[in-house]
N, C-alpha and C. Protein backbone atom coordinates (compact mmCIF):
# COMPACT_ATOMS: atom_id res chain seq x y z
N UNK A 1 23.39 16.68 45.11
CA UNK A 1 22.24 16.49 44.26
C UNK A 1 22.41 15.26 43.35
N UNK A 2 23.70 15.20 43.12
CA UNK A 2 24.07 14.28 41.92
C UNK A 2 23.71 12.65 42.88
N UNK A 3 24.61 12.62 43.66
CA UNK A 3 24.32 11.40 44.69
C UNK A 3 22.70 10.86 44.55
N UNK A 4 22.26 12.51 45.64
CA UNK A 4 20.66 11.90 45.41
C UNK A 4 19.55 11.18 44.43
N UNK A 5 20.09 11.62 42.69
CA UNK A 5 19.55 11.60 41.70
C UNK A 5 19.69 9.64 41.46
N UNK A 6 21.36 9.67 41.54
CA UNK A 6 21.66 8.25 41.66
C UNK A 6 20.79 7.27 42.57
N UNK A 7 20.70 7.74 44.31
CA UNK A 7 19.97 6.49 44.78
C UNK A 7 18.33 6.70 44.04
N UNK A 8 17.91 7.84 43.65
CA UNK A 8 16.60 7.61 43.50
C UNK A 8 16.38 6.65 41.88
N UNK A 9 17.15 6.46 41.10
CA UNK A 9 17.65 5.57 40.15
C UNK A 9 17.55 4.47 40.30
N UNK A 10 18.31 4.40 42.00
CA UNK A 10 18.91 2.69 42.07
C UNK A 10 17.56 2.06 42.84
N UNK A 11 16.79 3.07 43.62
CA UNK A 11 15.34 2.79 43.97
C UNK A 11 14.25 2.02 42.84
N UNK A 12 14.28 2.78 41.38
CA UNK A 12 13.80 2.62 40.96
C UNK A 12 14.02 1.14 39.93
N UNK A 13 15.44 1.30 39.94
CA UNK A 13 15.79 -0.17 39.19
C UNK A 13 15.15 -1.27 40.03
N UNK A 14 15.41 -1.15 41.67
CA UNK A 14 14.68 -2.04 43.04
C UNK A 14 13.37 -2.57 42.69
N UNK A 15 12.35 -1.25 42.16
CA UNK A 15 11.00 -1.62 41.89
C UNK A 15 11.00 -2.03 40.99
N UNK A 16 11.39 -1.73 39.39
CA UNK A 16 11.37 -2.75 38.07
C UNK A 16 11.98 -4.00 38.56
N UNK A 17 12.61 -4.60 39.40
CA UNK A 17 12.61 -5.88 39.27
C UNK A 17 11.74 -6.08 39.83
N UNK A 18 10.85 -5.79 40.77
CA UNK A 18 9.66 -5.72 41.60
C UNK A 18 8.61 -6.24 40.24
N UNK A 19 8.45 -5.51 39.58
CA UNK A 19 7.22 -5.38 39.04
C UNK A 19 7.65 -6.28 37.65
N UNK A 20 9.06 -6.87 37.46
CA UNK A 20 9.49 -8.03 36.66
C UNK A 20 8.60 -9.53 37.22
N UNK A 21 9.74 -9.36 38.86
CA UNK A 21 8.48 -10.80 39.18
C UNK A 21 7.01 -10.58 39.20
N UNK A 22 6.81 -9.13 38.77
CA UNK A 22 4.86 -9.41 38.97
C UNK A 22 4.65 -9.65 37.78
N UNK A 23 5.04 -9.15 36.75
CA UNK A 23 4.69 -9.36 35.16
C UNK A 23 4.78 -11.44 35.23
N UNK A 24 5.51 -12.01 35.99
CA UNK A 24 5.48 -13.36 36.30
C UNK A 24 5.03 -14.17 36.63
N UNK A 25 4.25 -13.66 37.86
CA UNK A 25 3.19 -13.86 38.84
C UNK A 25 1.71 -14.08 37.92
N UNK A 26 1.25 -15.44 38.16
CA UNK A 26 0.05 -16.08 37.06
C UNK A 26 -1.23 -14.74 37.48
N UNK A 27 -1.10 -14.53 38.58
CA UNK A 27 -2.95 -13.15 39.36
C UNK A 27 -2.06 -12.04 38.27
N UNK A 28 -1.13 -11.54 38.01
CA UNK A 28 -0.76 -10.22 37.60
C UNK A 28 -2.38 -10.34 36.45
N UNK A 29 -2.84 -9.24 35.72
CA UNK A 29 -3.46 -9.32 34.89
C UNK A 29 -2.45 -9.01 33.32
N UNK A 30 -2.87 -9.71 32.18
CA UNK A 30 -2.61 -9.79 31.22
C UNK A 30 -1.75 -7.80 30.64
N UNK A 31 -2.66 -6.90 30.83
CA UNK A 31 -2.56 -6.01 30.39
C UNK A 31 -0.87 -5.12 31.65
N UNK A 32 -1.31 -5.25 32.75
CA UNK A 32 -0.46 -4.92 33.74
C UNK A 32 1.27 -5.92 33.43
N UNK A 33 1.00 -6.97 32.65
CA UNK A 33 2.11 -8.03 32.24
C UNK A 33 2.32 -7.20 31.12
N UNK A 34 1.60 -6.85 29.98
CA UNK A 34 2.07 -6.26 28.69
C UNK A 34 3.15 -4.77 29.46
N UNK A 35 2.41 -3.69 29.94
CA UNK A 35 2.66 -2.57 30.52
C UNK A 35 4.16 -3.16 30.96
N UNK A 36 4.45 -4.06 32.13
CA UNK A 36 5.21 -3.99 32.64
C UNK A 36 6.34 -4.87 32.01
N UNK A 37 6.22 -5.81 30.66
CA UNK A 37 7.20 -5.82 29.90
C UNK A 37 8.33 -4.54 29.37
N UNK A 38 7.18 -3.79 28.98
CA UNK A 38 7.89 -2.54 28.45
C UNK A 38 8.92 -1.74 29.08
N UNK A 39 7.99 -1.59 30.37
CA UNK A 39 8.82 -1.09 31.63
C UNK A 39 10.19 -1.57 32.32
N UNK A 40 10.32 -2.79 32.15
CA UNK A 40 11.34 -3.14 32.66
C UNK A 40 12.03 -3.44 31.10
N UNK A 41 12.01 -3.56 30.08
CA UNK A 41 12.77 -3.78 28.63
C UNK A 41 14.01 -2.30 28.65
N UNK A 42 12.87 -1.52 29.06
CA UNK A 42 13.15 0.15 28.88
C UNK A 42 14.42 0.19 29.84
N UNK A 43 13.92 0.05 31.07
CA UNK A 43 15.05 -0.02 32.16
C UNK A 43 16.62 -0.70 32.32
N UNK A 44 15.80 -1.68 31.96
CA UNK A 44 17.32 -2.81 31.86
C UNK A 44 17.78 -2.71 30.36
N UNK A 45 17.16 -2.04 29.44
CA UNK A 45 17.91 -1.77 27.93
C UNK A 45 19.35 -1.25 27.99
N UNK A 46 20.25 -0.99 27.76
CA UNK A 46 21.42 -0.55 27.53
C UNK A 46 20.79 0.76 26.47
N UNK A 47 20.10 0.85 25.73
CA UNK A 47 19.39 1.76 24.93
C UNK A 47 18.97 2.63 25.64
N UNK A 48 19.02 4.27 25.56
CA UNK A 48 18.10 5.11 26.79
C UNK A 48 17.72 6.18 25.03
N UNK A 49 16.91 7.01 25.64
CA UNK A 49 16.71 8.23 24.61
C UNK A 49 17.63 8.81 24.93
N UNK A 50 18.32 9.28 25.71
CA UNK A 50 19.23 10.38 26.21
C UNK A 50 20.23 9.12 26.86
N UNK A 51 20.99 9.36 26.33
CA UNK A 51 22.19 8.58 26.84
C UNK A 51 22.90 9.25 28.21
N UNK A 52 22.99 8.18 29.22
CA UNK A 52 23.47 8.48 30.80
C UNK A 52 24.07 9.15 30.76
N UNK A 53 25.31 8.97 30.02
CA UNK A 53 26.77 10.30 30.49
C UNK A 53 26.27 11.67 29.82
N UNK A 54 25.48 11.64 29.32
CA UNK A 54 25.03 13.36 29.02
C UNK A 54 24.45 14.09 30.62
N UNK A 55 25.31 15.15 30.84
CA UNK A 55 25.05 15.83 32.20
C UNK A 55 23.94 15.45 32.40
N UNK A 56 22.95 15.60 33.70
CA UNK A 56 22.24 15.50 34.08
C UNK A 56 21.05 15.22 33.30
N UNK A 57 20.90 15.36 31.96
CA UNK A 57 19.63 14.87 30.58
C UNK A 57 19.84 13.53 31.00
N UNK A 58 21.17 13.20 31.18
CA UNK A 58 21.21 11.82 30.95
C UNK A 58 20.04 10.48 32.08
N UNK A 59 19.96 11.03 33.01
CA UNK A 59 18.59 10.62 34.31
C UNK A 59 17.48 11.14 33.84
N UNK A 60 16.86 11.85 32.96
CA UNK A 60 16.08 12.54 32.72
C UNK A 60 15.24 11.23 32.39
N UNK A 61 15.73 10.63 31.29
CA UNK A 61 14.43 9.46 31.19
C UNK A 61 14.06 8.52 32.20
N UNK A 62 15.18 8.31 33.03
CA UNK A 62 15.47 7.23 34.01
C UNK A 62 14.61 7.74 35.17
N UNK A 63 14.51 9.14 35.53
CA UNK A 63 13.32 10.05 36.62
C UNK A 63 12.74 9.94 35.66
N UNK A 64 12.06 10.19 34.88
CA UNK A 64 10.36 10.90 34.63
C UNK A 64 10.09 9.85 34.10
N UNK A 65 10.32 9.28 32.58
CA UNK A 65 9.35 8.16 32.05
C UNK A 65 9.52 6.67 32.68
N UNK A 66 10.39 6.31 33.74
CA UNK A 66 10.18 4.83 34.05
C UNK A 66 9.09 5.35 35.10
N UNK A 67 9.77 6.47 36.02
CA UNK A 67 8.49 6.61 37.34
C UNK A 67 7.14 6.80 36.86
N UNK A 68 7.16 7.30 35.84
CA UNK A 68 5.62 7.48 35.40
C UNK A 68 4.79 5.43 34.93
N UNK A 69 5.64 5.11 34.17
CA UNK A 69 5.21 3.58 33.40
C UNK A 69 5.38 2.90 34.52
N UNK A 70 6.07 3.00 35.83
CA UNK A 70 6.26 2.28 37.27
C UNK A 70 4.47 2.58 37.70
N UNK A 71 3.98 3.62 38.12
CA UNK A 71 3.32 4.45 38.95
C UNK A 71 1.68 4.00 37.92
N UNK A 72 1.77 3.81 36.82
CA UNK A 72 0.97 2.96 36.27
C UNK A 72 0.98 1.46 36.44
N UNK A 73 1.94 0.99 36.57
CA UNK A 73 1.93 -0.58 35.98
C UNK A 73 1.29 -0.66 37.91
N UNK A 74 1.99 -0.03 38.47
CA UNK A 74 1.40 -0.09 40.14
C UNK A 74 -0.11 -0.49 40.77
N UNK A 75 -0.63 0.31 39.68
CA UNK A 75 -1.77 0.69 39.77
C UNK A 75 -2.69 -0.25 39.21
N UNK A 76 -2.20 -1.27 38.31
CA UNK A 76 -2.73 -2.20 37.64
C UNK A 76 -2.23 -3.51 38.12
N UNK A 77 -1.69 -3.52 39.00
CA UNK A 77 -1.17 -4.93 39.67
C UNK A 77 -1.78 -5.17 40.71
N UNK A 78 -2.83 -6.11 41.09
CA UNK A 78 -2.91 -6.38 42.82
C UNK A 78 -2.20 -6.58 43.84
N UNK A 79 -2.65 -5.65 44.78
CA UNK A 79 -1.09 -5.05 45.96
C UNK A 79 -1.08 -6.34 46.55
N UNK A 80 -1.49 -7.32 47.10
CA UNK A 80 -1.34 -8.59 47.75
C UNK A 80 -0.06 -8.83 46.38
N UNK A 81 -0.13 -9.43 45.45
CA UNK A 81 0.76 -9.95 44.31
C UNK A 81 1.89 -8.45 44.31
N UNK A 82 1.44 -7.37 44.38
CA UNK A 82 2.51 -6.64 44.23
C UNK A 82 4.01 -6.54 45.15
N UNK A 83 2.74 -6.52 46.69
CA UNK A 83 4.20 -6.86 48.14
C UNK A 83 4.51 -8.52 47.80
N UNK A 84 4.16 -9.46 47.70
CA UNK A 84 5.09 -10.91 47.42
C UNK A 84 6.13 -10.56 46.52
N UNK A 85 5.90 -9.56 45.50
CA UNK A 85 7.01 -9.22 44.73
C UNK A 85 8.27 -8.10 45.11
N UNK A 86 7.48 -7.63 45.33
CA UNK A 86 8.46 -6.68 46.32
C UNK A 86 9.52 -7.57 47.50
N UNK A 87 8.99 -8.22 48.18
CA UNK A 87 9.62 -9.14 49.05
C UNK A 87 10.62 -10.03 48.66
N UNK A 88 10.23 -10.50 47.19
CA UNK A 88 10.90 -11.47 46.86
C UNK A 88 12.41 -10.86 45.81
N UNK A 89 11.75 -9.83 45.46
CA UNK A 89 12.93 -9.07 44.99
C UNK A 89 14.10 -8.29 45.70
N UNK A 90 13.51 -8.00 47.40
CA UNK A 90 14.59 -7.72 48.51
C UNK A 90 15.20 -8.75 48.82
N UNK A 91 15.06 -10.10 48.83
CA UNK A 91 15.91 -11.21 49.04
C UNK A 91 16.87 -11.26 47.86
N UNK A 92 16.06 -11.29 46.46
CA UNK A 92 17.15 -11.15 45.64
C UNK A 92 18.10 -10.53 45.40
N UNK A 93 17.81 -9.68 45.85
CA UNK A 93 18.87 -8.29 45.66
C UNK A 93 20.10 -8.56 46.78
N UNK A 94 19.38 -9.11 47.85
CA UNK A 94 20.25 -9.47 49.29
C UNK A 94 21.37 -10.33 48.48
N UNK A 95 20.89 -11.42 48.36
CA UNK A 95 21.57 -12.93 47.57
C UNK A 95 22.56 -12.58 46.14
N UNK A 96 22.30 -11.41 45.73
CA UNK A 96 22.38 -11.27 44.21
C UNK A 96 21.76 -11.44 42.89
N UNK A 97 21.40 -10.76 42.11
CA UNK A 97 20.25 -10.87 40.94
C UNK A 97 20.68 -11.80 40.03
N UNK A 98 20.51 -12.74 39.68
CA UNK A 98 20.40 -13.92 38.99
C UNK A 98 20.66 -13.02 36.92
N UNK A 99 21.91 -13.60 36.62
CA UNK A 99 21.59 -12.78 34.97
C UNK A 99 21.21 -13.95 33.97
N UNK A 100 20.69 -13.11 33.73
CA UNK A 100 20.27 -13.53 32.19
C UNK A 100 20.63 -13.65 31.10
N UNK A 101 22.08 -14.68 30.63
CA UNK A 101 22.49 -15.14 29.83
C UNK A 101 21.31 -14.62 28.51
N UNK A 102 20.22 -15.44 28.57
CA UNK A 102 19.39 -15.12 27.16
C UNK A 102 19.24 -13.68 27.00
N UNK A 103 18.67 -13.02 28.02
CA UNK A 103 18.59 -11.73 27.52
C UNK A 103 19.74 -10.94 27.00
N UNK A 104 20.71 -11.14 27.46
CA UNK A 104 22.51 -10.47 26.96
C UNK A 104 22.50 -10.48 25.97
N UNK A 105 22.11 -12.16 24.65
CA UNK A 105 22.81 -12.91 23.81
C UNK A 105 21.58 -12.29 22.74
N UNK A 106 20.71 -12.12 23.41
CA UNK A 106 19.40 -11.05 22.11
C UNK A 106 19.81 -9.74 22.11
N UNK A 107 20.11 -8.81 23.28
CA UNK A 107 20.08 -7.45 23.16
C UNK A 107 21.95 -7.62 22.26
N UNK A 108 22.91 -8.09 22.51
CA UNK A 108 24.26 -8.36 21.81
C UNK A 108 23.33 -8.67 19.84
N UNK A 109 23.11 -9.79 19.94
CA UNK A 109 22.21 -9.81 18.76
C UNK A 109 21.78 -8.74 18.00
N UNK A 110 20.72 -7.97 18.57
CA UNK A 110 20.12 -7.14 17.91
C UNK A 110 21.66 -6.10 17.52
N UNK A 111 21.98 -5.67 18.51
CA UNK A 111 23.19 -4.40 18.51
C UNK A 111 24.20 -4.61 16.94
N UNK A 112 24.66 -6.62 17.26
CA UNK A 112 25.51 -7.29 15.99
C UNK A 112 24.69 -6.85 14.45
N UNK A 113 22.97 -7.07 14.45
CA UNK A 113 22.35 -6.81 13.17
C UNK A 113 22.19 -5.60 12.97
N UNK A 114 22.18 -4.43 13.49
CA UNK A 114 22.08 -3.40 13.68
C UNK A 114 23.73 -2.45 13.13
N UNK A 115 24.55 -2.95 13.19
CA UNK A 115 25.80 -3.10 13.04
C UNK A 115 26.25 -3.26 11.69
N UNK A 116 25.37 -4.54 11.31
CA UNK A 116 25.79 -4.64 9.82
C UNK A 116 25.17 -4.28 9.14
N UNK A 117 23.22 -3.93 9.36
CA UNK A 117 22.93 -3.12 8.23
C UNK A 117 23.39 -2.03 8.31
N UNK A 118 24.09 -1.26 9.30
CA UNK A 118 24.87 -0.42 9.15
C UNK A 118 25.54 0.05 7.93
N UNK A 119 27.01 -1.04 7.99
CA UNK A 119 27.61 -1.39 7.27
C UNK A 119 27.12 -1.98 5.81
N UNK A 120 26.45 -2.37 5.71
CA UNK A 120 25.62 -2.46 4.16
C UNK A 120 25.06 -1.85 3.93
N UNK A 121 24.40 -0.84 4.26
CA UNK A 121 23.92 0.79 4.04
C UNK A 121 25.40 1.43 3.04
N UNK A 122 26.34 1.77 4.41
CA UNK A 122 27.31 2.42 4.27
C UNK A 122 27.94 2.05 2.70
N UNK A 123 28.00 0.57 2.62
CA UNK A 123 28.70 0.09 1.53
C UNK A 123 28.22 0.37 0.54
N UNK A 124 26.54 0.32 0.33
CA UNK A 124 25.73 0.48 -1.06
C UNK A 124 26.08 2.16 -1.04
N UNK A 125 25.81 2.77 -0.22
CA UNK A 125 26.08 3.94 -0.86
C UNK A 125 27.42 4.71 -1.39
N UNK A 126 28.40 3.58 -0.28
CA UNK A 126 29.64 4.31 -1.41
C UNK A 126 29.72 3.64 -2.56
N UNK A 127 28.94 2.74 -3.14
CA UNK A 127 29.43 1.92 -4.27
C UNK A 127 28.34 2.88 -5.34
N UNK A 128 27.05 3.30 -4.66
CA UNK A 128 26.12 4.09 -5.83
C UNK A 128 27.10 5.18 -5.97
N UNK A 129 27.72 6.11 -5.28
CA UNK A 129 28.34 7.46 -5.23
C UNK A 129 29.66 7.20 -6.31
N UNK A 130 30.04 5.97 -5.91
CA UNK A 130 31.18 5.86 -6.92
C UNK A 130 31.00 5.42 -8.31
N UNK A 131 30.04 4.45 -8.75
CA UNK A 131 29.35 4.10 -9.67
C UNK A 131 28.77 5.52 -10.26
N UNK A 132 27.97 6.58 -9.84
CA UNK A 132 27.32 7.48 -10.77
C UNK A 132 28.11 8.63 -10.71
């Protein structure tokens, strides 16, 4: 079961890059580009609601809410523009997926600021606790 859960995962990562080059593609429509930002942000985030290594919760978002925001954004893309994407994302995948230096150096970013207001939270309040 566990196996199965995985390829239907790795299926679905297949189609978010799918529907990456359509959010790309100039015919995609504006709204189907917004939708499918999200969709693939969500996917390729290192961020989940339920974090992976939690037993089986951990796919829970990865099955239900990408297939659902997939199964929409689908629906709002023209299938001529949708199979060129599809196509072009089986070659990629063949060849290897091209990374994205920029995207790493923002999601690292955010994680680094996130980090220190942390830490300046943490600090003001041990300094109020010790102060009063």
């Amino acid at each position: 079961m566990l196996a199965r859960l995985k390829s239907q995962a790795r299926r679905l990562k297949a189609e978010t890059f799918a529907l990456y080059l359509a959010a790309r593609h100039p015919a995609t429509p504006w709204y189907a580009k917004l939708l499918v930002a999200g969709i693939v942000a969500y996917a390729f985030s290192p961020i989940d609601l339920i974090p992976d290594f939690v037993p089986i919760l951990g796919y829970v978002d990865d099955l239900v809410l990408i297939p659902l925001g997939i199964l929409l954004a689908v629906r709002l893309i023209p299938p001529v523009v949708l199979a060129e994407c599809r196509t072009r994302a089986a070659e990629m995948a063949a060849n290897g997926r091209p990374v994205s230096r920029t995207a790493g150096f923002v999601i690292a970013g955010i994680w680094l600021a996130l980090a220190v207001l942390g830490l300046l939270w943490a600090y003001e309040m041990a300094w109020s606790l010790s102060a009063g």
